[in-house]
C-alpha atoms as a PDB file:
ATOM      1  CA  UNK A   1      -1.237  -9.955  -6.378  1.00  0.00           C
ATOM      2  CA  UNK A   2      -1.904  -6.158  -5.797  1.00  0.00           C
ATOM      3  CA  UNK A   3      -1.774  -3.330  -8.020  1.00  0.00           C
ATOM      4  CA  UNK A   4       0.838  -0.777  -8.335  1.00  0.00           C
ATOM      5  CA  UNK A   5       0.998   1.279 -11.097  1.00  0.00           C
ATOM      6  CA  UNK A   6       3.660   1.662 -13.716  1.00  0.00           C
ATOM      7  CA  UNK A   7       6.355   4.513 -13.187  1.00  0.00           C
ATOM      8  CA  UNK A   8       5.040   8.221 -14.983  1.00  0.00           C
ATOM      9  CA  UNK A   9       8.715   9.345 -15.291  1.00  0.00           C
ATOM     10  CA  UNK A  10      11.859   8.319 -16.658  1.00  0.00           C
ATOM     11  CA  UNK A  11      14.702   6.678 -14.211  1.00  0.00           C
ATOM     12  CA  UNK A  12      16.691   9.981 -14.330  1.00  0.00           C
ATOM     13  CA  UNK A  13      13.649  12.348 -13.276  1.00  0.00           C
ATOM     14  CA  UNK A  14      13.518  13.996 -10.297  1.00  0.00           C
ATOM     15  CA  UNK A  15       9.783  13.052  -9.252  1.00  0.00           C
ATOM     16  CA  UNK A  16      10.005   9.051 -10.104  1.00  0.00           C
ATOM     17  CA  UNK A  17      10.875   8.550  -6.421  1.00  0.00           C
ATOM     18  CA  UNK A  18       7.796  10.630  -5.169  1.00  0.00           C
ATOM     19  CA  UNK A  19       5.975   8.871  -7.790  1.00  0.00           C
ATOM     20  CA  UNK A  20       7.371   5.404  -6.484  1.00  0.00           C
ATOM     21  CA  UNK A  21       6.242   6.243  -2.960  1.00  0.00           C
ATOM     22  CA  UNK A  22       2.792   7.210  -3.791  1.00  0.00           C
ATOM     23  CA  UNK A  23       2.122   4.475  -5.919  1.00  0.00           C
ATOM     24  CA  UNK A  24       3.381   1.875  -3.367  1.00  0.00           C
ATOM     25  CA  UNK A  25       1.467   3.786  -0.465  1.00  0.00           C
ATOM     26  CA  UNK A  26      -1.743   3.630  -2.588  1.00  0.00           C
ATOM     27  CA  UNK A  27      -0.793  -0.316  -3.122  1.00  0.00           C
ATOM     28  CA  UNK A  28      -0.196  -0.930   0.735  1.00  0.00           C
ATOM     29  CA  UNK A  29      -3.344   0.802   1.447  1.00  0.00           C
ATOM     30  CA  UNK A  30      -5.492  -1.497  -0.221  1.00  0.00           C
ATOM     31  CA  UNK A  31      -3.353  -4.171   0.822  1.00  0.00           C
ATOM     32  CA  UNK A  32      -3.871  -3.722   4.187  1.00  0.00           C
ATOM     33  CA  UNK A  33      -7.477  -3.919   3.662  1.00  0.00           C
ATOM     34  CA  UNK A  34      -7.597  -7.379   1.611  1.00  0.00           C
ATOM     35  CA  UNK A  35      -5.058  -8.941   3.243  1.00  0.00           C
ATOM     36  CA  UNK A  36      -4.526 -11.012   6.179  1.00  0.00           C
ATOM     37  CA  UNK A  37      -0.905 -11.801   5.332  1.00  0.00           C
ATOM     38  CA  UNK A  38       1.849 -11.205   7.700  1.00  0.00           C
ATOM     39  CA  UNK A  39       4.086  -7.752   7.152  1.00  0.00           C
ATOM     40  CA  UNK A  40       7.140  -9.688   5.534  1.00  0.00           C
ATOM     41  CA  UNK A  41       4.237 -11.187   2.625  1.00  0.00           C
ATOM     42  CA  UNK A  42       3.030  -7.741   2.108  1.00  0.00           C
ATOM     43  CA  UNK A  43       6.351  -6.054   1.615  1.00  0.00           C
ATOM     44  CA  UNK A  44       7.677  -9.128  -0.862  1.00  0.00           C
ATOM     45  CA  UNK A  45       3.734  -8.410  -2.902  1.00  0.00           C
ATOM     46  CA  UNK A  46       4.248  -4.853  -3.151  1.00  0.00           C
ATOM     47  CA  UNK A  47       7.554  -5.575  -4.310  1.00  0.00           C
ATOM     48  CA  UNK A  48       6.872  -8.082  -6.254  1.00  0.00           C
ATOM     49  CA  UNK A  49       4.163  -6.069  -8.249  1.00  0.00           C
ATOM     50  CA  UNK A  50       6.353  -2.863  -8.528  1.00  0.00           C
ATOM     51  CA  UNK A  51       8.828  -4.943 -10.285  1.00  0.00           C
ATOM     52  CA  UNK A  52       5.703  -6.330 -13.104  1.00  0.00           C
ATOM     53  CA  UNK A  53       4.888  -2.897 -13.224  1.00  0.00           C
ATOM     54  CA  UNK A  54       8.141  -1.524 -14.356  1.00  0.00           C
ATOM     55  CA  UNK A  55      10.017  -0.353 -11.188  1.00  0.00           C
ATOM     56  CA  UNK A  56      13.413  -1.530 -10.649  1.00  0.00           C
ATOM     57  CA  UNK A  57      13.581  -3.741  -7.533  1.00  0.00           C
ATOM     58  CA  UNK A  58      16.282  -1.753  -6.114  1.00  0.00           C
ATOM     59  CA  UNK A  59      14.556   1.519  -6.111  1.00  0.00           C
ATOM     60  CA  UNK A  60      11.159  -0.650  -4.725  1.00  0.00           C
ATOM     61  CA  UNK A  61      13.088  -1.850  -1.933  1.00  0.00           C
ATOM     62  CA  UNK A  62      15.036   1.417  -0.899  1.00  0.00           C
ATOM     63  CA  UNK A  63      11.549   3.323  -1.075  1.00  0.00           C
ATOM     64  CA  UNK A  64      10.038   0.712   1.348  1.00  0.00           C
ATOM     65  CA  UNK A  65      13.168   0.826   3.582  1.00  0.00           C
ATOM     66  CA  UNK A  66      12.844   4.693   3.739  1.00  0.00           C
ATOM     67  CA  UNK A  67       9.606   4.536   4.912  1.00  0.00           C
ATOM     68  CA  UNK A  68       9.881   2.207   7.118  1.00  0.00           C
ATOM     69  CA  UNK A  69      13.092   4.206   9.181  1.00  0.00           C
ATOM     70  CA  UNK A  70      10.662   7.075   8.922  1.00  0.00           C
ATOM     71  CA  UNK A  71       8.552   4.928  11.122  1.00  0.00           C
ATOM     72  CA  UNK A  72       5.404   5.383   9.721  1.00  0.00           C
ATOM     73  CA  UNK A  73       2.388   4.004  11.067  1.00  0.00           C
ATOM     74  CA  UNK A  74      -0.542   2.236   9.547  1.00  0.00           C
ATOM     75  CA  UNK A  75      -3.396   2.520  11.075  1.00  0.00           C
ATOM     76  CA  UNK A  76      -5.081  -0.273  12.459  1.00  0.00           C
ATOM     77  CA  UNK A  77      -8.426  -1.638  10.156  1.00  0.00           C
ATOM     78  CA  UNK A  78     -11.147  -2.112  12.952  1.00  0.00           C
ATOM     79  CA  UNK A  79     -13.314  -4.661  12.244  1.00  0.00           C
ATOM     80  CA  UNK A  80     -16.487  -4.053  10.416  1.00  0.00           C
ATOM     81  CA  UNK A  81     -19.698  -3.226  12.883  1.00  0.00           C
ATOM     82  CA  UNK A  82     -22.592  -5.451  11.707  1.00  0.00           C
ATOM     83  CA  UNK A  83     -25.954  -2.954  10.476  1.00  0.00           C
ATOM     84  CA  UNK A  84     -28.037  -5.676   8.926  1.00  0.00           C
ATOM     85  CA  UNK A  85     -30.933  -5.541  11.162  1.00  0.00           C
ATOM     86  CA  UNK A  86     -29.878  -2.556  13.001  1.00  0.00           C
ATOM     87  CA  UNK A  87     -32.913   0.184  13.537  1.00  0.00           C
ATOM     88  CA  UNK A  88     -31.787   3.966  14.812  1.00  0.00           C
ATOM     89  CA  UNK A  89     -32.890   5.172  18.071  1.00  0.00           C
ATOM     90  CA  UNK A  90     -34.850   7.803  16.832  1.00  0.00           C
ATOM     91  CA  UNK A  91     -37.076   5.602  15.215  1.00  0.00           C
ATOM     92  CA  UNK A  92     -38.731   3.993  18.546  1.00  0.00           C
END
């Protein structure tokens, strides 16, 4: 399960659906980076943790949908270059 914190305003504020989106963008972020999971797990975590957080499923999934017509990319993680072992050039 991944973290994604609880809603800061009430359901008829204004900002809860900024605060929605940057919660679940901070929650797909590090996501992304511990999971190997396909795309349709990591949507059904996030909203599966919004919802034990205190978001209401609907908004969850309507805040994920937006972003996803807004076609917004994720970068690719490249995988890590080993260093162990590794000396500089300089130091020759």
């Amino acid at each position: 399960m991944t973290y994604v914190a609880s809603p800061s305003y009430h359901r008829e504020d204004a900002n809860r659906a900024s605060n929605l989106r940057q919660c679940l963008e901070t929650a797909r972020l590090h996501l992304d980076e511990t999971s190997q999971a396909p795309e349709t797990g990591k949507i059904e975590t996030l909203v599966t943790s919004a919802i034990e957080a205190g978001w209401d499923e609907n908004e969850v999934r309507e805040a994920l949908s937006a972003s996803d017509k807004q076609n917004v990319t994720r970068p690719k993680q490249e995988p890590p270059v080993p260093t162990m072992g590794v000396v500089p050039s300089s130091s020759f």
